[in-house]
C-alpha atoms as a PDB file:
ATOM      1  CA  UNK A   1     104.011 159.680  51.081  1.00  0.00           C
ATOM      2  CA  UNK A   2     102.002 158.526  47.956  1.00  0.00           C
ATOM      3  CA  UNK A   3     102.559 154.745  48.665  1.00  0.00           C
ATOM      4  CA  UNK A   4     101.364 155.056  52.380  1.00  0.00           C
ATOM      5  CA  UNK A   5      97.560 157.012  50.529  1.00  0.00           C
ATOM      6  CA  UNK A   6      98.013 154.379  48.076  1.00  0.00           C
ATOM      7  CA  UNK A   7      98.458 151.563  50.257  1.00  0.00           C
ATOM      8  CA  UNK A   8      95.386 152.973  52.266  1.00  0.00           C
ATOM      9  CA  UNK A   9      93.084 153.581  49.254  1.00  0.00           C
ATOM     10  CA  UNK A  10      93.599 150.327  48.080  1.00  0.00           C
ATOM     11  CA  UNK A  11      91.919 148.781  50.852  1.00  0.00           C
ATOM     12  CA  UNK A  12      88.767 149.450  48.723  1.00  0.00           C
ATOM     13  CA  UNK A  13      87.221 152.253  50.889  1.00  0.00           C
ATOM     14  CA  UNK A  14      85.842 155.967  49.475  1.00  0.00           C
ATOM     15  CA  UNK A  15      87.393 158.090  52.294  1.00  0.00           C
ATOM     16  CA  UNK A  16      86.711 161.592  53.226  1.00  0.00           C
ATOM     17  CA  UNK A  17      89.924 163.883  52.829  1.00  0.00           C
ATOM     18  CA  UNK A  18      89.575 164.450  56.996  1.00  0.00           C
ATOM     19  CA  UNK A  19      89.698 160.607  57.159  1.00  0.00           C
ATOM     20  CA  UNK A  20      92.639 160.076  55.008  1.00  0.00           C
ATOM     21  CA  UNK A  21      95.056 162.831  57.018  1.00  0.00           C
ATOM     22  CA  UNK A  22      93.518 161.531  60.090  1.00  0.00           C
ATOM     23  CA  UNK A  23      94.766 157.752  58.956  1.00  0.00           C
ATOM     24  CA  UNK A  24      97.911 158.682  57.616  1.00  0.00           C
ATOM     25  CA  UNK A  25      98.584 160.911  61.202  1.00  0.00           C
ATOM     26  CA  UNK A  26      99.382 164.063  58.736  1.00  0.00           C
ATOM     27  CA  UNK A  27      97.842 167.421  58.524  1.00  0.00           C
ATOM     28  CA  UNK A  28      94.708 167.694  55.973  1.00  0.00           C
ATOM     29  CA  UNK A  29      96.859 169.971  53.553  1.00  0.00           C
ATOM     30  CA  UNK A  30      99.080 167.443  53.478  1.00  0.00           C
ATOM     31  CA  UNK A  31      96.654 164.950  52.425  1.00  0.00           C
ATOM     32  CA  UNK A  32      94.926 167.071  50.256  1.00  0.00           C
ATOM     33  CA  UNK A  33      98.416 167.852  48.336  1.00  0.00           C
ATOM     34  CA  UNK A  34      98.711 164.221  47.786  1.00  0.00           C
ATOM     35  CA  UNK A  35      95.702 163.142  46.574  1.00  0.00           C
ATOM     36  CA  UNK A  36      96.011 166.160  44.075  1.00  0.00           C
ATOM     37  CA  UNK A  37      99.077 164.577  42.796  1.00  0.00           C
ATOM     38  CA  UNK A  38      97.456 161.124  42.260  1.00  0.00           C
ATOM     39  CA  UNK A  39      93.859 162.418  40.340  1.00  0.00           C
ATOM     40  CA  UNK A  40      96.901 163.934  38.456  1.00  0.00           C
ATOM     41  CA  UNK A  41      98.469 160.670  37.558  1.00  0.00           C
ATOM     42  CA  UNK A  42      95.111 158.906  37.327  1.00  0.00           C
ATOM     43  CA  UNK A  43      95.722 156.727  40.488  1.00  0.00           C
ATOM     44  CA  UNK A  44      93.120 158.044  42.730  1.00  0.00           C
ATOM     45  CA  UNK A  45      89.294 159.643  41.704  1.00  0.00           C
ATOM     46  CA  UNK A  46      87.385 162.387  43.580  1.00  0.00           C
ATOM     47  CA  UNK A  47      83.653 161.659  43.754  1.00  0.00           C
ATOM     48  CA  UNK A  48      80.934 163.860  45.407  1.00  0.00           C
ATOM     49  CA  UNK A  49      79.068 162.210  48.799  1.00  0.00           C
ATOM     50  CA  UNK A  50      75.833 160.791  48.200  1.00  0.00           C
ATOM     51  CA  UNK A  51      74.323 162.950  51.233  1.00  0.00           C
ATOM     52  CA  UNK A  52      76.430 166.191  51.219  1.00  0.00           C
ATOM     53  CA  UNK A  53      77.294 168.444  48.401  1.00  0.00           C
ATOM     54  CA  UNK A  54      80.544 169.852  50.268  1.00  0.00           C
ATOM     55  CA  UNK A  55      81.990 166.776  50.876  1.00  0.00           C
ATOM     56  CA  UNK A  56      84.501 164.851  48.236  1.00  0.00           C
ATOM     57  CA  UNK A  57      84.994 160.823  48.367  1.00  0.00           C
ATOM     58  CA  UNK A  58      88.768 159.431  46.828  1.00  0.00           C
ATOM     59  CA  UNK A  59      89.034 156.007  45.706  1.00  0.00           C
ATOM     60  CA  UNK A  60      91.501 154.550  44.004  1.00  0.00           C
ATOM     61  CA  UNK A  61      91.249 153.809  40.451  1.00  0.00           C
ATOM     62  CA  UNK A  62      92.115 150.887  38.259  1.00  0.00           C
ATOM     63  CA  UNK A  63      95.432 152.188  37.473  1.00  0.00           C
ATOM     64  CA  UNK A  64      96.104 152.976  41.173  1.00  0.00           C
ATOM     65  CA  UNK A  65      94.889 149.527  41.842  1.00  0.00           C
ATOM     66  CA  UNK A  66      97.319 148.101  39.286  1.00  0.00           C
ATOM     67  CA  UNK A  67     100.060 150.812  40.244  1.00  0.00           C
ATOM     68  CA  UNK A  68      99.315 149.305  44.246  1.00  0.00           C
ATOM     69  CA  UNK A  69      99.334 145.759  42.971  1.00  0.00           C
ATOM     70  CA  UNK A  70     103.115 146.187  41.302  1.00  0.00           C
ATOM     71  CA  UNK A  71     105.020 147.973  43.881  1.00  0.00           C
ATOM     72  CA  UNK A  72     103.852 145.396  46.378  1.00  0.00           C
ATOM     73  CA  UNK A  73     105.024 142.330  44.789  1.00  0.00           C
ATOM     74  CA  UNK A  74     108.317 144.501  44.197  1.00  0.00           C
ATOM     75  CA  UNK A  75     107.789 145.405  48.077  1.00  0.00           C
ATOM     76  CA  UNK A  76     107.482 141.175  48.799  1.00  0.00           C
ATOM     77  CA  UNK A  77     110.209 140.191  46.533  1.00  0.00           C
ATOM     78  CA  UNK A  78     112.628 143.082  48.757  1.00  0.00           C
ATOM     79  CA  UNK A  79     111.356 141.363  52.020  1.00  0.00           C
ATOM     80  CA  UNK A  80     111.326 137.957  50.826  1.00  0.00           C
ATOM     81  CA  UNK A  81     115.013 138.108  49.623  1.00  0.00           C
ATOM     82  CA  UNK A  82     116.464 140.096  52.685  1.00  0.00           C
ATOM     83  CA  UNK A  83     114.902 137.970  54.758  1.00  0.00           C
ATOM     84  CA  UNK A  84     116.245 134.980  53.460  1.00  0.00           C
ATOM     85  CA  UNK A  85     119.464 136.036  53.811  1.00  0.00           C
ATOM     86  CA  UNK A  86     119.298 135.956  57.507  1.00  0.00           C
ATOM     87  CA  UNK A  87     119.832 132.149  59.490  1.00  0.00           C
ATOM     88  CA  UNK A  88     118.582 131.441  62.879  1.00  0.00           C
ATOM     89  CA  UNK A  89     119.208 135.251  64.446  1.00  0.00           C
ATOM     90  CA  UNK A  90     116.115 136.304  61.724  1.00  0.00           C
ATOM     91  CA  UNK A  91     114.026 135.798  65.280  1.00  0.00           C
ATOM     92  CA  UNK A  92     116.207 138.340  67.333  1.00  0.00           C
ATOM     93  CA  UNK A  93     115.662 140.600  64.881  1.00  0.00           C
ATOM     94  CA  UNK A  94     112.128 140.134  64.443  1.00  0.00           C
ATOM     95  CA  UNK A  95     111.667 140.747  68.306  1.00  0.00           C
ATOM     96  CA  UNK A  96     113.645 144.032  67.821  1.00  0.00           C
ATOM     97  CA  UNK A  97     111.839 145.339  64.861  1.00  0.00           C
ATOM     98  CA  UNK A  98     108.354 144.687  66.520  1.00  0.00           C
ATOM     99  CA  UNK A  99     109.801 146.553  70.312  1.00  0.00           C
ATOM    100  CA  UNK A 100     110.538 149.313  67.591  1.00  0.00           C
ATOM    101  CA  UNK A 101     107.609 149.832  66.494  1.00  0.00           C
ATOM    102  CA  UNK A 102     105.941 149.804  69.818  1.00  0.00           C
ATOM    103  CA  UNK A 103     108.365 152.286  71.018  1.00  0.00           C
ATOM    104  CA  UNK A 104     107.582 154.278  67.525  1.00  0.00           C
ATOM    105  CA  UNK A 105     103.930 154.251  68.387  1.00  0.00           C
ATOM    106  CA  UNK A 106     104.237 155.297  72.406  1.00  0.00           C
ATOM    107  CA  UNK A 107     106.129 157.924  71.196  1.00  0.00           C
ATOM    108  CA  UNK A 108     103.348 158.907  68.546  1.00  0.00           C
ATOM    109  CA  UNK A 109     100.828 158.607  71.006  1.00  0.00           C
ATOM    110  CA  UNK A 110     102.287 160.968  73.562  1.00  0.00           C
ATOM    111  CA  UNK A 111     102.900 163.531  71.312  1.00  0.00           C
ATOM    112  CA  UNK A 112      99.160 163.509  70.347  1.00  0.00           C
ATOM    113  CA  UNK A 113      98.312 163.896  73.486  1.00  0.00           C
ATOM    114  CA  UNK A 114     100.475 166.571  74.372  1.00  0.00           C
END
């Protein structure tokens, strides 16, 4: 969604449209639909390539920067205070979480190879 191209324009990159889908493992219409909607709220910029007239650059903006910067102390302060609700079985958990997202990514993986 618009946090994960937020999170992924705020890494201080220009990306080509085919380079944001590609990151963000979606189709480029999807991409492109969601980079509409943040030029439309001023979070992210379009900007012509230096070497090819056809091509369009994103980057975030300012606001997207500031926009970025909010949700993810709101993001740490959600972590932070789950978290510390947990005692000693916080590390069983972590082990789970992480052999869930390996399992998430096999999975991903195969299908794009399919």
């Amino acid at each position: 969604g618009q946090m994960d191209t937020l999170d992924l324009l705020a890494t201080g990159n220009t990306w080509r449209m085919s380079e944001i889908a590609e990151a963000l493992r979606v189709e480029p219409s999807t991409a492109t639909r969601a980079i509409h909607r943040m030029v439309g709220a001023g979070l992210a910029v379009r900007l012509p390539s230096n070497g090819d007239g056809r091509v369009v650059r994103v980057q975030i903006t300012d606001a997207g920067r500031t926009a970025h910067e909010a949700v993810s102390q709101r993001r740490l302060a959600l972590i932070t205070q789950v978290m510390d609700e947990f005692g000693p079985e916080i590390v069983d958990f972590t082990e789970m979480l992480e052999r869930y997202v390996k399992l998430v990514d096999k999975f991903v993986e195969q299908q794009a190879t399919e």
